[in-house]
Protein backbone atom coordinates (compact mmCIF):
# COMPACT_ATOMS: atom_id res chain seq x y z
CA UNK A 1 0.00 0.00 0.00
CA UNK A 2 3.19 2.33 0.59
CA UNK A 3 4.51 1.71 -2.57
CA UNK A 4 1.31 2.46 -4.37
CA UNK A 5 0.59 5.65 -2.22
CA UNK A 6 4.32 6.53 -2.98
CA UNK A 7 4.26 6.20 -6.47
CA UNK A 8 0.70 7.41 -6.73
CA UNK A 9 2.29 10.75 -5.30
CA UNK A 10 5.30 10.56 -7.60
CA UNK A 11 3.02 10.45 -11.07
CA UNK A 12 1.00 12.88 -9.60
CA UNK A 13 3.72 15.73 -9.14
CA UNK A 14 5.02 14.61 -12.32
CA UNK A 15 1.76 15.38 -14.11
CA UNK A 16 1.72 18.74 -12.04
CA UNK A 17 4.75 19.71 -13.12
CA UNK A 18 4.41 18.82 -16.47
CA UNK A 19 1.22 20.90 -16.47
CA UNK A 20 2.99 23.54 -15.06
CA UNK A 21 5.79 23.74 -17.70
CA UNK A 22 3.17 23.49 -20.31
CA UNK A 23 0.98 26.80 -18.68
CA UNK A 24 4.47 28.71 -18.67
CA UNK A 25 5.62 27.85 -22.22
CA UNK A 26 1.86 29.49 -22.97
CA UNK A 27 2.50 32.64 -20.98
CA UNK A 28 6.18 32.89 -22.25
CA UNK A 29 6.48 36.28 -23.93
CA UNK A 30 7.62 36.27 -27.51
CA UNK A 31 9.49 38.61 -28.84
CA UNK A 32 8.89 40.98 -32.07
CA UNK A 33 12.36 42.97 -33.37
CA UNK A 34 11.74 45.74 -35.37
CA UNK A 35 14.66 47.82 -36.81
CA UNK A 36 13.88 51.13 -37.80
CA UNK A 37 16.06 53.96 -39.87
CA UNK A 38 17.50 56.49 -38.10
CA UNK A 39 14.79 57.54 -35.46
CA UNK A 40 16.45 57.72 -32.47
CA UNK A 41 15.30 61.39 -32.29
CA UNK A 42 11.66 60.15 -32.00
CA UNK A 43 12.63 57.89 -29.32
CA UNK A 44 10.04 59.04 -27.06
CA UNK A 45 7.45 58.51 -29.71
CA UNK A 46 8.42 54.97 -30.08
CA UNK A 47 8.58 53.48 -26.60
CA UNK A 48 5.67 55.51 -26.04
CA UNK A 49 3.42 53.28 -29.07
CA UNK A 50 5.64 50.30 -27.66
CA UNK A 51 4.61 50.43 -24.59
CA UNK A 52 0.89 50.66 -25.51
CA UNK A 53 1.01 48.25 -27.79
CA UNK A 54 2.56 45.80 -25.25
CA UNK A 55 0.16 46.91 -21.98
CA UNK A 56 -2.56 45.24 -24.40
CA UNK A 57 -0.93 42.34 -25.73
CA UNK A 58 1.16 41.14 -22.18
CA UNK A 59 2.47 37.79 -24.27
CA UNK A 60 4.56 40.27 -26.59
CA UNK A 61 7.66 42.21 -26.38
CA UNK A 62 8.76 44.46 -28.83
CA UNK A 63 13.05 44.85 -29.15
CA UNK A 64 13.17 47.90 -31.16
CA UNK A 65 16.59 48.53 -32.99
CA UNK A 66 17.31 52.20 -34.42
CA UNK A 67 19.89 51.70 -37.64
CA UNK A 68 21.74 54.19 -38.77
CA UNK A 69 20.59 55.46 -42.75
CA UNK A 70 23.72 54.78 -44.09
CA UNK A 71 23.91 51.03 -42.27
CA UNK A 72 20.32 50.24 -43.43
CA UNK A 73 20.55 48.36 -46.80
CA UNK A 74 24.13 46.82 -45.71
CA UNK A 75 22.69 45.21 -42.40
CA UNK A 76 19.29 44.35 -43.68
CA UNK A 77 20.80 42.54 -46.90
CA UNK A 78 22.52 40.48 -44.42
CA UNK A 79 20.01 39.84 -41.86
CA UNK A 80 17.41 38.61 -44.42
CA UNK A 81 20.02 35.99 -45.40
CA UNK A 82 20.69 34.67 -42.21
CA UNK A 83 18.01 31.93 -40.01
CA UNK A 84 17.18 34.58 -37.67
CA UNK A 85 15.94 38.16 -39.15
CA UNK A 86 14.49 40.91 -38.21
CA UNK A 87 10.73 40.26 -38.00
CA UNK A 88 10.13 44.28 -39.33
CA UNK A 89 12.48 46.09 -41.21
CA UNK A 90 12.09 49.89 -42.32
CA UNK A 91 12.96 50.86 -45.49
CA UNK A 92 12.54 52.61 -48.88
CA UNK A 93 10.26 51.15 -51.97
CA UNK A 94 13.55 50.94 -54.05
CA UNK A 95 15.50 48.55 -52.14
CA UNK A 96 12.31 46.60 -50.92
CA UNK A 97 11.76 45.71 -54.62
CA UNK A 98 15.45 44.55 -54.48
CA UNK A 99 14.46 41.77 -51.78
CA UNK A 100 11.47 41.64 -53.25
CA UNK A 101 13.19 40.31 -56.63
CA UNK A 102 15.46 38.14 -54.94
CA UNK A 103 12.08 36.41 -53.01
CA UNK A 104 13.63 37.40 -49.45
CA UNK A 105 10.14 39.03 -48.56
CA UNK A 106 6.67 37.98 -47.12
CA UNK A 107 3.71 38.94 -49.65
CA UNK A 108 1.21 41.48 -48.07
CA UNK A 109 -2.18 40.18 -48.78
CA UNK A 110 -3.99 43.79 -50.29
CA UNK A 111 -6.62 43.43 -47.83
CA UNK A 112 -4.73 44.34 -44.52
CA UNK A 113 -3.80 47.82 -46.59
CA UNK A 114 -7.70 48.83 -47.43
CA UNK A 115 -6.94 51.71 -44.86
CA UNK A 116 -3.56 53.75 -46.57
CA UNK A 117 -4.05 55.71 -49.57
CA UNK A 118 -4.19 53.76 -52.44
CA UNK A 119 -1.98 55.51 -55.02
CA UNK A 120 0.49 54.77 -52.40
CA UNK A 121 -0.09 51.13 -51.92
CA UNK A 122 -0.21 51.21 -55.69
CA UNK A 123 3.31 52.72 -56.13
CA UNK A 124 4.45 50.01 -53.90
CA UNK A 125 3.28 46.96 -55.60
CA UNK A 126 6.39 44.77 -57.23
CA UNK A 127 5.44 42.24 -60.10
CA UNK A 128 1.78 42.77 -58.86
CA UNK A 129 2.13 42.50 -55.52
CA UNK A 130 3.01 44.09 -52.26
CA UNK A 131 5.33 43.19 -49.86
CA UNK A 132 5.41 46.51 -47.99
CA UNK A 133 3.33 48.63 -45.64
CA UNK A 134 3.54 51.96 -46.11
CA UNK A 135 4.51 54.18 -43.04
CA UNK A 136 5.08 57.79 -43.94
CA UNK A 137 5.87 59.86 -47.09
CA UNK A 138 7.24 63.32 -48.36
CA UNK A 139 6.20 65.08 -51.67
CA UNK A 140 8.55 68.04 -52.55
CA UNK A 141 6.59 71.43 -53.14
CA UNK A 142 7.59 74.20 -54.84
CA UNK A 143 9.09 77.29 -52.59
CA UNK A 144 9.45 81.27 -54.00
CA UNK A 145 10.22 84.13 -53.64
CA UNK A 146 7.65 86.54 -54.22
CA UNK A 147 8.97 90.09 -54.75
CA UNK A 148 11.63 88.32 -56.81
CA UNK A 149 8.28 87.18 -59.00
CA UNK A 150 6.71 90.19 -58.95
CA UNK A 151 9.78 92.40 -60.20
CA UNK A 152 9.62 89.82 -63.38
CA UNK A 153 6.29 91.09 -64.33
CA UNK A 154 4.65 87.56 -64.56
CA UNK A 155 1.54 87.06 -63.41
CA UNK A 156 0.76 83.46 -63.82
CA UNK A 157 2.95 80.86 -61.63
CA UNK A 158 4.93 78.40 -63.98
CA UNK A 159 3.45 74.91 -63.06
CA UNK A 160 5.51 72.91 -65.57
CA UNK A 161 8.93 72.79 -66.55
CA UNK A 162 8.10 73.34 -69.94
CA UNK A 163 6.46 76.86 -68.71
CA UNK A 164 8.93 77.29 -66.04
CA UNK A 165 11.67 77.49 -68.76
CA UNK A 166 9.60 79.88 -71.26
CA UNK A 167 9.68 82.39 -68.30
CA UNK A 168 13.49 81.95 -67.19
CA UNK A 169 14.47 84.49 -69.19
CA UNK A 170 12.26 87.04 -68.01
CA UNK A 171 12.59 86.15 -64.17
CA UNK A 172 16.05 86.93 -64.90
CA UNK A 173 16.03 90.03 -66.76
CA UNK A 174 13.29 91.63 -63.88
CA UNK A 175 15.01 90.08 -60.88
CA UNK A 176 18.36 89.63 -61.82
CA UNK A 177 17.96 86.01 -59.93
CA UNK A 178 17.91 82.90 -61.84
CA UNK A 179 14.48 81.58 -62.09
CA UNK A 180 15.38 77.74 -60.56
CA UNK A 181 18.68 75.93 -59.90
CA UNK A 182 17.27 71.98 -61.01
CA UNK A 183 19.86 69.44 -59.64
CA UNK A 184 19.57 67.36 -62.46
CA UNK A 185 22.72 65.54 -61.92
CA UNK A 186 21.65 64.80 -58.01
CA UNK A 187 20.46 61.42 -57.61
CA UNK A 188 17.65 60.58 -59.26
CA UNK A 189 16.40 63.58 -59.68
CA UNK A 190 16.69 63.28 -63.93
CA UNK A 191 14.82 60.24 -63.47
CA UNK A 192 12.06 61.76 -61.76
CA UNK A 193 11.70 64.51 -64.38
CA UNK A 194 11.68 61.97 -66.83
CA UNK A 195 9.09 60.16 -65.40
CA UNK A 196 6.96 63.10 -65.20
CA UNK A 197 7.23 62.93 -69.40
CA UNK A 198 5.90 59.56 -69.44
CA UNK A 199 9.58 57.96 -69.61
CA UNK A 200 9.34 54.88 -67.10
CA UNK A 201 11.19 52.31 -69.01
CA UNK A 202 14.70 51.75 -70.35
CA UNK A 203 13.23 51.66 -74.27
CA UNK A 204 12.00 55.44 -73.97
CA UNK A 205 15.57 56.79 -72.36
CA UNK A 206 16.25 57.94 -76.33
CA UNK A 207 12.86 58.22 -77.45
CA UNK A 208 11.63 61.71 -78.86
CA UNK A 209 10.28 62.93 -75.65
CA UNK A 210 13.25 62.28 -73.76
CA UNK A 211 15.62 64.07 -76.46
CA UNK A 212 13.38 66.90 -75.93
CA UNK A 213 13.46 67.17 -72.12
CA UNK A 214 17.61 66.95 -72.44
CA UNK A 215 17.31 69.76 -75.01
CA UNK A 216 14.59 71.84 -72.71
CA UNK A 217 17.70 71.88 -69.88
CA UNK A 218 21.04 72.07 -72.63
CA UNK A 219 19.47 75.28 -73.97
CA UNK A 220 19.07 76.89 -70.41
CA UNK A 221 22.08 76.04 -69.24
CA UNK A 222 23.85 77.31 -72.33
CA UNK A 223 22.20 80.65 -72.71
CA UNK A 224 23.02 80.77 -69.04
CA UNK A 225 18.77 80.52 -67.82
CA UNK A 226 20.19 78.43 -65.40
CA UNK A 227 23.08 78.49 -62.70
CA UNK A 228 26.82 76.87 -64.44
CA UNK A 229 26.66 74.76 -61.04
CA UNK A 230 23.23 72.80 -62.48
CA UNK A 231 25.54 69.98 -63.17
CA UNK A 232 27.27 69.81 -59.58
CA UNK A 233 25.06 71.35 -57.08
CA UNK A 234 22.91 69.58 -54.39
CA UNK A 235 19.71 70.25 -53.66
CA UNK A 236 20.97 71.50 -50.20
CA UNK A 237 23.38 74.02 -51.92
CA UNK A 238 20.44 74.98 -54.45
CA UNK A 239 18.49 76.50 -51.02
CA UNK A 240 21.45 78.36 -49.99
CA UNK A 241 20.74 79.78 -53.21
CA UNK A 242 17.51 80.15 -52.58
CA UNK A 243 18.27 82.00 -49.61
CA UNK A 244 20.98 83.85 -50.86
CA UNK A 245 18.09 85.72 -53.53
CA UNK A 246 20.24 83.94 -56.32
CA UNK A 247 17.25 82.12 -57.62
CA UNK A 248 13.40 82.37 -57.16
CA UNK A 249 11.86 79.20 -56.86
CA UNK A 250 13.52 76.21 -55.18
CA UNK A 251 12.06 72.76 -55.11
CA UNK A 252 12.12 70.81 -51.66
CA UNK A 253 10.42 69.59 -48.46
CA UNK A 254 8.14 71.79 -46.68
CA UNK A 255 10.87 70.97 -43.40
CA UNK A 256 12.95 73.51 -45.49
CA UNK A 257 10.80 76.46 -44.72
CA UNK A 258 12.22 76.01 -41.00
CA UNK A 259 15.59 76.44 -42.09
CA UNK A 260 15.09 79.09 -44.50
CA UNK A 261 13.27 81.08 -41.48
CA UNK A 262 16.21 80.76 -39.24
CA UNK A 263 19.18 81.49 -41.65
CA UNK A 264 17.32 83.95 -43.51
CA UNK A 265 14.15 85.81 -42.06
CA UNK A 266 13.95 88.53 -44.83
CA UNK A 267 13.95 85.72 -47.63
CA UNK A 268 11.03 84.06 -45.55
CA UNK A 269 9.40 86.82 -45.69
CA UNK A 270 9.04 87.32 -48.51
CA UNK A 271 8.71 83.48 -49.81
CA UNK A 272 5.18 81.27 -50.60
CA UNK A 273 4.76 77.81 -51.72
CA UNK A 274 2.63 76.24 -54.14
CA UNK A 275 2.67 73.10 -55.82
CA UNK A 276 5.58 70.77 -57.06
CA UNK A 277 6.54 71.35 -60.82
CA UNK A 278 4.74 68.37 -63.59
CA UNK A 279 5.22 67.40 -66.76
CA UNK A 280 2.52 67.03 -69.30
CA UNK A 281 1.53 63.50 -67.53
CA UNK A 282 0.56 65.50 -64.52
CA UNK A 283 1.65 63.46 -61.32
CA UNK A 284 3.49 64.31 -58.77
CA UNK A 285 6.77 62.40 -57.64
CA UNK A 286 6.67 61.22 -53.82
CA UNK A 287 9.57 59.60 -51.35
CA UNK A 288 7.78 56.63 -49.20
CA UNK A 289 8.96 54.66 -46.24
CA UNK A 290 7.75 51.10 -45.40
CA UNK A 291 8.20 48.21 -43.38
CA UNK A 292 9.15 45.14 -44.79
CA UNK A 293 8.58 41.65 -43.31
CA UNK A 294 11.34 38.88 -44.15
CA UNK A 295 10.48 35.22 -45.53
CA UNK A 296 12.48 33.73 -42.93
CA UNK A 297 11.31 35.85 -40.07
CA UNK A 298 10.25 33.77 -36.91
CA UNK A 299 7.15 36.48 -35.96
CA UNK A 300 5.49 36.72 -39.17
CA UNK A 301 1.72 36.87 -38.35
CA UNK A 302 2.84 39.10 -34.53
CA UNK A 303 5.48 42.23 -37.05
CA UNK A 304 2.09 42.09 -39.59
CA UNK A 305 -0.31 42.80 -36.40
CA UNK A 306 2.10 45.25 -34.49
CA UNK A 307 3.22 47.25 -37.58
CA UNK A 308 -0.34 48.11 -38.56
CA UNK A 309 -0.77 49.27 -35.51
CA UNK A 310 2.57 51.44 -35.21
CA UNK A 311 0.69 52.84 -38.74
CA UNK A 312 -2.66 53.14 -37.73
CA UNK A 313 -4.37 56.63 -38.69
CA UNK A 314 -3.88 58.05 -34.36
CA UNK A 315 -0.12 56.83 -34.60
CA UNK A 316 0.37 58.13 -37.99
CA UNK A 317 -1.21 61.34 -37.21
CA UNK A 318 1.12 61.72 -33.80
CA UNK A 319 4.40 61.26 -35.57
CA UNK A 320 3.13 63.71 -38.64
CA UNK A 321 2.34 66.09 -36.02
CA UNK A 322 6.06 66.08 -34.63
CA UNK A 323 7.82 66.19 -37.55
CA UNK A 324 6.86 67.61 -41.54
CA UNK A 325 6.41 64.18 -42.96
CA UNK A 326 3.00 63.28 -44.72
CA UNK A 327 0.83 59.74 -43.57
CA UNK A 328 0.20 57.60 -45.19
CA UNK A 329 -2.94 56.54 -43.76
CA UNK A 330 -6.33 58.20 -45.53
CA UNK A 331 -7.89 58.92 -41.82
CA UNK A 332 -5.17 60.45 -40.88
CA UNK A 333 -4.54 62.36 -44.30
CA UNK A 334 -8.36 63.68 -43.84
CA UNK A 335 -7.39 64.95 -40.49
CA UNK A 336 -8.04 69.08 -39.90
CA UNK A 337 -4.10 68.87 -39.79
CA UNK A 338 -4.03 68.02 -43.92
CA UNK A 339 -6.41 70.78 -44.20
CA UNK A 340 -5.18 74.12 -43.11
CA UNK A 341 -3.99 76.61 -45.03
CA UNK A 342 -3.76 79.40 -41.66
CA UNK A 343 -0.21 79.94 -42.34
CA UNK A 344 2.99 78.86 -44.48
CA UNK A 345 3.95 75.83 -43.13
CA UNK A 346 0.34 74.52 -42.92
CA UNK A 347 -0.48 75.50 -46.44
CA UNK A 348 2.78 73.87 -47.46
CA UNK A 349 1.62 71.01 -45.37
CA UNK A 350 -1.80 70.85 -47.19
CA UNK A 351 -0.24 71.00 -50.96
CA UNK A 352 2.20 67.90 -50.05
CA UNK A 353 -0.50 65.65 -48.24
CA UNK A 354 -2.57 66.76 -51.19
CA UNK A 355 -0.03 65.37 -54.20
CA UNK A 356 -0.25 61.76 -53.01
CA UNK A 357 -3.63 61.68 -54.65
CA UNK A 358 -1.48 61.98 -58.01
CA UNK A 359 1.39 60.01 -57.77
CA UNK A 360 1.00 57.29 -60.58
CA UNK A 361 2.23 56.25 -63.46
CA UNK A 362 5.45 55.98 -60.88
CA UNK A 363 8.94 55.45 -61.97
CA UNK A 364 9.69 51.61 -62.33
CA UNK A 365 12.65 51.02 -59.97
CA UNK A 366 15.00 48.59 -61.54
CA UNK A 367 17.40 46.31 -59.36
CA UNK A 368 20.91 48.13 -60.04
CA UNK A 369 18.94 51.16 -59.93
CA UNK A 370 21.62 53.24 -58.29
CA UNK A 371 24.02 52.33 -60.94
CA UNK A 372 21.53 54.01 -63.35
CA UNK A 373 21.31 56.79 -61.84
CA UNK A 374 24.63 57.40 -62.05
CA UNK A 375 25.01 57.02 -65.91
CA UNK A 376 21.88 58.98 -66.03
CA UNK A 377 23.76 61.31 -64.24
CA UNK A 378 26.48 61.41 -66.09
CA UNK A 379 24.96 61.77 -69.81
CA UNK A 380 23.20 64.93 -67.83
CA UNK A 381 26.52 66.59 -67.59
CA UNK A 382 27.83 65.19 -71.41
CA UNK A 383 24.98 66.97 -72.80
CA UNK A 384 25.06 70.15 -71.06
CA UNK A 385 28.58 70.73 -71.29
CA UNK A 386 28.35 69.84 -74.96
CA UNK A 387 30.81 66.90 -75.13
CA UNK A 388 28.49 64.98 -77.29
CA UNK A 389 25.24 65.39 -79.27
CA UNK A 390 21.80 64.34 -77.41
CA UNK A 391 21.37 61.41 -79.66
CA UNK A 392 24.77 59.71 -79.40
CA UNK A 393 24.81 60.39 -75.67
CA UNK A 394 21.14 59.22 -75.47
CA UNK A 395 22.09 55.89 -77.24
CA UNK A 396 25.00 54.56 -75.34
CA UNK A 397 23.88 55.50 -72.13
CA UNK A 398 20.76 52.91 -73.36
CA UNK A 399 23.20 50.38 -74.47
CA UNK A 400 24.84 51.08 -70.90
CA UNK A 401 22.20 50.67 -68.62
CA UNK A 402 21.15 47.86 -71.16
CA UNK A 403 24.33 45.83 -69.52
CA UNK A 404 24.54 47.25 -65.98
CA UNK A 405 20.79 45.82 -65.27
């Protein structure tokens, strides 16, 4: 009778503790990592939707990781190799459709993105389908000065390049300023004015319209309608322009009215906004960030559930409020904040949030897009400085990019 009471009490404690084990492998937390691009200065902001988001979900924790910008494609090339990524990433469209291409990435069924703007989620499809979430977004607008405008004795504001260049050399001639300062040979700022032309694929790079857009900027540059640094300048350098009164309308983020208002207060003063400059196809070229979710991530269905709530319309809306960027999300992008035109930064503000309705036919990013760029670039400053015709220059940077992709 010992012996069965004894082992009675042994299976019994065995069963308890196996029960036990199994109630705290339950209630283990898991744990979500989400790397982010450099955002350490909205670290507040992020342990603050952290910590929400964890108060009602007590099985999750969230190990956030800040990358630097210039570390972001390096690491996150290697982590989505490895057993153990990320289970979020941040990044931009350009290298997600890199991963994307090289299967890396977890599709994003359309459905759990009914709530962002849809030109957006649009831009960010890859081969038909998405495998990003958009987060935020920023849509240059066009910044002037307006007794520089006056003094040329135009009325009407240019709202094309092709207009914008007919009036160069009367902005000039009344205000002595150059009318713009287009960085053409800055990243891929070509391609963007390309795109707005309807030139999206390699085939049209020496197609009639895109001879014409190369002669539109050759002939200002060489009956000097535009700045001699055109073909080195940054767009940083082109606003101390700007605020120098060396040119009239500069092309930028609405965050650049802050520093225009501290370096130079009379130039604010006297500056406006209105909307970016378009080409005859009418839309308007935008800069999105996303998350990304890799294929071999361990959290899949837990980064999906947390990262559409990190971009829900109140967290959106928070984070747009704190900094100049635009959401992404329509409820937040109908917000009063979207909508206010009571002074210069809001009516900037307004006109950005305003171009993502018009953002597509978009640019189709290729996967050594950089390296395009570059030779885009570089047949920018061939042309201008007149080391070649259009059409020669035009053709082998075709046959270039031909190889290089």
């Amino acid at each position: 009778m010992k012996k069965l009471i004894t082992l009675f009490l042994v299976t019994t404690i065995f069963i308890v503790g196996l029960t036990a084990c199994s109630v705290r492998q339950e209630n283990a937390q898991k744990e979500i990592t989400v790397w982010t691009l450099q955002m350490g200065d909205f670290a507040d902001y992020m342990y603050k939707v952290i910590r929400a988001y964890e108060n009602e979900h007590p099985n999750l924790h969230i190990k956030w990781v800040d990358v630097p910008f210039s570390e972001g494609e390096k690491r996150t090339l290697a982590a989505v190799m490895t057993n153990n990524p990320p289970d979020l990433i941040n990044l931009n469209p350009d290298f997600s459709a890199l991963l994307a291409q090289k299967g890396t990435l977890e599709e994003i069924e359309p459905i759990y993105l009914s709530d962002f703007n849809q030109e957006v989620v649009k831009a960010l499809t890859y081969n038909d389908k998405l495998y990003s979430i958009p987060w935020y977004a920023t849509s240059a607008i066009t910044i002037y000065n307006k007794d520089l405008f006056a003094k040329s004795g135009i009325i009407r504001l240019p709202k094309t390049y092709k207009e914008m260049a007919s009036v160069a050399e009367k902005i000039k001639t009344g205000s002595e300023a150059y009318a713009f300062l287009p960085t053409i040979s800055e990243n891929d700022t070509m391609m963007k004015i390309l795109n707005k032309y309807g030139v999206s694929e390699l085939e049209d790079f020496n197609s009639d319209t895109s001879k014409k857009v190369f002669e539109m900027f050759k002939n200002l540059y060489k009956q000097d309608l535009i700045p001699p640094e055109t073909i080195t300048m940054t767009h940083r350098e082109a606003l101390e322009q700007y605020m120098a009164g060396k040119i009239v309308f500069y092309q930028g983020g609405s965050n650049f009215l802050n520093m225009i208002k501290e370096n130079a207060p009379s130039i604010y003063e006297q500056t406006d906004v209105t909307e970016q400059l378009k080409g005859p196809v009418g839309q308007n070229d935008i800069s999105v960030m996303n998350f990304v979710i890799p294929k071999r991530a361990k959290m899949k269905k837990e980064a999906l559930e947390f990262c559409l709530y990190l971009t829900n319309a109140k967290n959106q809306l928070e984070l747009a409020q704190m900094t100049n960027i635009i959401a992404t999300n329509s409820e937040a992008l109908s917000n009063k904040f979207y909508n206010d035109n009571s002074d210069l930064m809001s009516k900037a503000r307004s006109i950005s949030a305003k171009q993502l309705n018009h953002i597509y036919p978009q640019l189709k990013q290729r996967r050594n897009q950089k390296d395009i760029n570059t030779q885009v670039n570089t047949s920018v400053q061939t042309i201008l400085l007149d080391k070649d015709s259009i059409d020669n220059t035009l053709d082998r940077l075709v046959k270039s990019i031909s190889g290089v992709d």
